[in-house]
Protein backbone atom coordinates (compact mmCIF):
# COMPACT_ATOMS: atom_id res chain seq x y z
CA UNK A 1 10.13 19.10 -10.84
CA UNK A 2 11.08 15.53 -11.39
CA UNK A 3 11.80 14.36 -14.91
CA UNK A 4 9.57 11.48 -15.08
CA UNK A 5 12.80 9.80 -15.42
CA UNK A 6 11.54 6.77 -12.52
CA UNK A 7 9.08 4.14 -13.38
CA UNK A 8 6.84 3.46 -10.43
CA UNK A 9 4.83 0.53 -10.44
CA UNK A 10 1.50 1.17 -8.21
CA UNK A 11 0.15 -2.15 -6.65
CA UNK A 12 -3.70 -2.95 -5.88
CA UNK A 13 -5.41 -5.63 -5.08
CA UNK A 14 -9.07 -6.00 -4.96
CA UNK A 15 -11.76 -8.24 -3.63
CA UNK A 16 -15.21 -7.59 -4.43
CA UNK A 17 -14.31 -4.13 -4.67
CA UNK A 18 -16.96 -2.80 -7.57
CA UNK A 19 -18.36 -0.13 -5.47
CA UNK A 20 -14.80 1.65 -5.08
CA UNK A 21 -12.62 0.42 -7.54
CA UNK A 22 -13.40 3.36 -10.12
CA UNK A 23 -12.69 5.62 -8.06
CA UNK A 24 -9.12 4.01 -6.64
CA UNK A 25 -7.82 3.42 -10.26
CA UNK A 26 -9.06 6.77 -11.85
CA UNK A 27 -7.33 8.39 -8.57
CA UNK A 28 -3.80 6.77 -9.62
CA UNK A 29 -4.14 7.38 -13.38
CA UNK A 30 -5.13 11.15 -12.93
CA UNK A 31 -1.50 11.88 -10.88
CA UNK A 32 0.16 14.64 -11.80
CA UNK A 33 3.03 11.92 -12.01
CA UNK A 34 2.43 9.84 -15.53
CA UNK A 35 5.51 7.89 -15.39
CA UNK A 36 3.59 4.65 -13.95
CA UNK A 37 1.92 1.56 -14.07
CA UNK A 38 -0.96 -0.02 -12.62
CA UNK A 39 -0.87 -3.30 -11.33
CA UNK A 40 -4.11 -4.46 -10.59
CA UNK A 41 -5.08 -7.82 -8.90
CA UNK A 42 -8.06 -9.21 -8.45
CA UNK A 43 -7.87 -11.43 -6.13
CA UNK A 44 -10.96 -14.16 -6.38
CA UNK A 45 -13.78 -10.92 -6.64
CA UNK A 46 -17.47 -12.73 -7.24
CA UNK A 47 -18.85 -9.56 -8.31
CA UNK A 48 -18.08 -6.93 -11.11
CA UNK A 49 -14.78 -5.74 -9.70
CA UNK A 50 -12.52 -8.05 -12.69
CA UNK A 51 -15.12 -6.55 -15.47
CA UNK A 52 -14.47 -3.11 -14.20
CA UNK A 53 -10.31 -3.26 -13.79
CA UNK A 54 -10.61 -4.76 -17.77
CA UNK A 55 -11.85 -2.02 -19.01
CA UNK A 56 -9.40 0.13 -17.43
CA UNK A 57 -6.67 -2.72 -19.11
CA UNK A 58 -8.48 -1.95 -22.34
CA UNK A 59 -8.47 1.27 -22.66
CA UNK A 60 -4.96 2.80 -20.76
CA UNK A 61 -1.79 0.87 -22.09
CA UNK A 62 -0.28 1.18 -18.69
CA UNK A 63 -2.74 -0.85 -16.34
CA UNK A 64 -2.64 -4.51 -16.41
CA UNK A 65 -4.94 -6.60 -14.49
CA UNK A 66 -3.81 -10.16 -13.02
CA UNK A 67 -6.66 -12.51 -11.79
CA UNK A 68 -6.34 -15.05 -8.69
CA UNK A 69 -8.20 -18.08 -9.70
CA UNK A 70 -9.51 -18.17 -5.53
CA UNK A 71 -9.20 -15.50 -3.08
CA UNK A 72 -5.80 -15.61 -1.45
CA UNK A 73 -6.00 -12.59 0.26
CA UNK A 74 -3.53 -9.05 0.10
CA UNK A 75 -0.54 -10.58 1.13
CA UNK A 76 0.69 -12.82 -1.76
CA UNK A 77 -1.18 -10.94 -3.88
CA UNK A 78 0.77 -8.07 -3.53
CA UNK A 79 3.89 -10.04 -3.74
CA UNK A 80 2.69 -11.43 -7.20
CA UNK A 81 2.17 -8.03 -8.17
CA UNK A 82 5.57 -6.93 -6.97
CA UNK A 83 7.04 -9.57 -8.90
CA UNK A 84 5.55 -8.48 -12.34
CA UNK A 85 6.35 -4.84 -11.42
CA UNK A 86 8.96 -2.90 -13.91
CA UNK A 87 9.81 -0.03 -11.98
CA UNK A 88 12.18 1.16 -9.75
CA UNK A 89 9.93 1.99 -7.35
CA UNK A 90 7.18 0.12 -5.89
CA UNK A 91 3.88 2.52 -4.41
CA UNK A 92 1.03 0.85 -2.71
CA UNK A 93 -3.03 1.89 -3.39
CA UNK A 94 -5.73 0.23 -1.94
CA UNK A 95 -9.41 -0.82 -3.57
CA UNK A 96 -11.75 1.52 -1.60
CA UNK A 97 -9.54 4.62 -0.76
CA UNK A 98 -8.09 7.39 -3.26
CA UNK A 99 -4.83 9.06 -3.60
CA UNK A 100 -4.91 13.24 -4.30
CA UNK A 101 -3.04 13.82 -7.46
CA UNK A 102 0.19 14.94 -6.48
CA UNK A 103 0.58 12.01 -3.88
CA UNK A 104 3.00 10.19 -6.27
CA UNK A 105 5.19 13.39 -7.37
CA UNK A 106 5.53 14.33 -4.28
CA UNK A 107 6.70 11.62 -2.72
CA UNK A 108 9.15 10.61 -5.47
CA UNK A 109 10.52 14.23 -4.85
CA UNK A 110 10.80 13.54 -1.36
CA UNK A 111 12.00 10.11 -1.15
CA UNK A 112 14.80 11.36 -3.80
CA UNK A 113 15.67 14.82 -1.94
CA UNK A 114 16.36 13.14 1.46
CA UNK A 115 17.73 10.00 -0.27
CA UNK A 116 15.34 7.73 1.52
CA UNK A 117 14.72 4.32 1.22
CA UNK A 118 10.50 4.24 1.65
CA UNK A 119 8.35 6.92 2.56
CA UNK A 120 4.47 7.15 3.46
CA UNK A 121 1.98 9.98 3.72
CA UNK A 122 -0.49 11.28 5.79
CA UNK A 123 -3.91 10.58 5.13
CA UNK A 124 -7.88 11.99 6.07
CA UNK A 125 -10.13 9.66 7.04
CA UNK A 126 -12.95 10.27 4.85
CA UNK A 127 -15.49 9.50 7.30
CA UNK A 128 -14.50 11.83 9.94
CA UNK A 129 -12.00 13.96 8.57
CA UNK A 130 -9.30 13.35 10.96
CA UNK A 131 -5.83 13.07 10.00
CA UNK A 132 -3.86 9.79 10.64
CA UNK A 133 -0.91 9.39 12.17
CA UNK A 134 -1.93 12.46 14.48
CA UNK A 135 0.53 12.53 17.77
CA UNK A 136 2.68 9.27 16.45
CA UNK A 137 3.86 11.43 13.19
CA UNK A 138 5.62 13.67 15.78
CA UNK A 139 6.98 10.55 17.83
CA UNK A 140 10.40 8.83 16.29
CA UNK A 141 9.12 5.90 14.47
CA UNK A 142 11.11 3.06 15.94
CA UNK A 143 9.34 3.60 19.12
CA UNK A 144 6.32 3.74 17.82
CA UNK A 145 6.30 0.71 16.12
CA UNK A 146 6.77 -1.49 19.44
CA UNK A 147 2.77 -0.40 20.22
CA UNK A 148 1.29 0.05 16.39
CA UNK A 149 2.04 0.71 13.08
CA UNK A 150 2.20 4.47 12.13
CA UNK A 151 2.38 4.33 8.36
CA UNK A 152 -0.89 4.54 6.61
CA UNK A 153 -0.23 0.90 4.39
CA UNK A 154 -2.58 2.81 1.04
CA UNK A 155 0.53 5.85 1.25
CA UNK A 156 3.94 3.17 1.21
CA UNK A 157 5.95 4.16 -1.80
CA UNK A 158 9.47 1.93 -1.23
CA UNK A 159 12.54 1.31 -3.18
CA UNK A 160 11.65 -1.96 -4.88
CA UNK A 161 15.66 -3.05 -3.98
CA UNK A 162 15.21 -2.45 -0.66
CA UNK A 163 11.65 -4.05 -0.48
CA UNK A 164 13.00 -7.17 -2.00
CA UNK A 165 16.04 -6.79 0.28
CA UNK A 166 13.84 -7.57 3.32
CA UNK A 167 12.42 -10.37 1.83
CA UNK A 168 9.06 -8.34 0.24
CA UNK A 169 5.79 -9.03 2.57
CA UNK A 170 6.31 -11.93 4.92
CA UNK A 171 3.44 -14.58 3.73
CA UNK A 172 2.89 -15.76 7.23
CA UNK A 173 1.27 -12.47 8.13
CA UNK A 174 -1.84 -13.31 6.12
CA UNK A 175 -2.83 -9.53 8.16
CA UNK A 176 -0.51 -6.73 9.38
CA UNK A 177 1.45 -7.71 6.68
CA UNK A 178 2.05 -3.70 6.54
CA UNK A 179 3.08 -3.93 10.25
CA UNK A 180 5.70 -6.23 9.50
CA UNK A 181 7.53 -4.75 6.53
CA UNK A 182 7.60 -1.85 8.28
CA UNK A 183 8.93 -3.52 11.04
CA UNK A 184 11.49 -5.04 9.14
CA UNK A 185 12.33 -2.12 7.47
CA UNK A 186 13.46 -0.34 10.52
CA UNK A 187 14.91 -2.99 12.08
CA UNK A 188 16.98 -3.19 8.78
CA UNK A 189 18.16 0.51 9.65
CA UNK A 190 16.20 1.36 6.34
CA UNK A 191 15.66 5.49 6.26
CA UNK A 192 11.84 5.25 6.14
CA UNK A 193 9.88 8.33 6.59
CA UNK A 194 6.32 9.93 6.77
CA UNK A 195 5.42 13.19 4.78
CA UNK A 196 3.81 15.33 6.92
CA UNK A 197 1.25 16.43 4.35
CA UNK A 198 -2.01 14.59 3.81
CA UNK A 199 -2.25 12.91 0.03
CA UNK A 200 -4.56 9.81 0.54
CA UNK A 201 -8.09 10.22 1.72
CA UNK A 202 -8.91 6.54 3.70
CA UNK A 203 -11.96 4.58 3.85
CA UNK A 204 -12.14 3.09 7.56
CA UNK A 205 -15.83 1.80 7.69
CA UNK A 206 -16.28 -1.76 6.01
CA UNK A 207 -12.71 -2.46 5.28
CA UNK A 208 -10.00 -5.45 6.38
CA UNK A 209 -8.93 -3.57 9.40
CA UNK A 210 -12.62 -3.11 10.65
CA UNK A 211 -14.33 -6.54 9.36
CA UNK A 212 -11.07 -8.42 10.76
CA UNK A 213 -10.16 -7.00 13.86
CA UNK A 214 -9.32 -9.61 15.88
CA UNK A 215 -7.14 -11.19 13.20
CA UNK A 216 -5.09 -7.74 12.61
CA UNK A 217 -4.73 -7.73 16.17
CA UNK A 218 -3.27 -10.72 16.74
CA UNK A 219 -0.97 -10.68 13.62
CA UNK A 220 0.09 -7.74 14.88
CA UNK A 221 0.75 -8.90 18.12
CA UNK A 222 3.12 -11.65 16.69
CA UNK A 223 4.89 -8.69 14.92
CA UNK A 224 4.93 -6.65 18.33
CA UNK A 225 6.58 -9.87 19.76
CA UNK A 226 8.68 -10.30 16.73
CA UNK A 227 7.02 -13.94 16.34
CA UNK A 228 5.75 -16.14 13.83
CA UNK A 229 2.19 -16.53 13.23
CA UNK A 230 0.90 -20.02 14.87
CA UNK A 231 -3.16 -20.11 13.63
CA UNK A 232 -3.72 -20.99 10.34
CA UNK A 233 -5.75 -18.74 8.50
């Protein structure tokens, strides 16, 4: 059992989230893990999603909540966030899925046993059940990530050294930013791995990946190509 010895600082970001956000924050401060802080940033929301994450601020001395005056979207607003972040560690949650509460313990443990720079998890889609990665968790991961991106972006937990090392999430990716660190971070010869156990249930209907599609895809082409983005966003 770890000590609690390691600060992690959990990022989320949040737009127009107020259906999900309850559940996202109360998912992160029920961990089995209480060395943490939540770093919460709302990022332009028009509806109750800044109300909700103050409260949280108000009542748990270890969330703060940071407010984008306009909607900027995940990239530099995670980057803000990582920028205000105390710990040692830096673990990623996003606005409309949940984390099981030992996903933080036990990837500290693991990231710490196998003295790895970043690790992710597996997660279950909630809508269908299915487990993601399936067949590319098996496959070595710098392979992989010359067709798509294996690691479930909600799971990351990373070094925050090494993520600032790589030069944190590359703002010209306004999407697959995930893609690209990841990229990077195996490129870098970074020892990134994926627990094989599922702690993160994901929300895949009425999220970035499905509403944007075509912009993920071709951000992630550029990262495919290892090339910068051209269309301005």
């Amino acid at each position: 059992m770890n000590k609690e010895t390691q600060l992690i600082s959990v990022l989320l970001s949040a737009y127009n989230a107020e259906d999900t956000i309850e559940v996202a924050i109360n998912s992160i401060l029920n961990q089995t893990y209480k060395n943490h802080e939540l770093l919460i940033m709302d990022d332009g929301s028009t509806d109750d999603t800044l109300k909700i994450c103050s409260n949280f601020e108000k009542k748990f001395a270890n969330v703060k909540v940071f407010k984008n005056i306009k909607n900027i979207g995940l990239t530099k607003s995670l980057n803000i966030l990582s920028n205000n972040a105390k710990g040692k560690y830096l673990a990623r949650q996003d606005s409309d899925d949940r984390s099981l509460e030992t996903r933080l313990e036990r990837q500290l443990n693991y990231i710490n046993k196998r003295n790895l720079d970043a690790c992710s998890t597996r997660a279950r889609i909630k809508e269908s059940d299915k487990i993601m990665p399936r067949l590319s968790y098996y496959l070595p991961k710098k392979a992989v990530l010359k067709f798509k991106n294996p690691f479930v972006h909600g799971t990351l937990m990373i070094k925050k050294q090494i993520f600032n090392n790589v030069g944190s999430y590359d703002e010209r990716f306004y999407y697959s930013q995930d893609y690209k660190l990841m990229s990077d971070l195996t490129r870098a010869n970074y020892k990134v791995k994926i627990l094989k156990e599922v702690h993160y249930v994901l929300n895949m209907e009425n999220n970035i990946s499905t509403n944007f599609y075509k912009e993920q895809m071709y951000f992630a082409e550029c990262v495919r190509k290892n090339k910068s983005p051209v269309e301005k966003i």
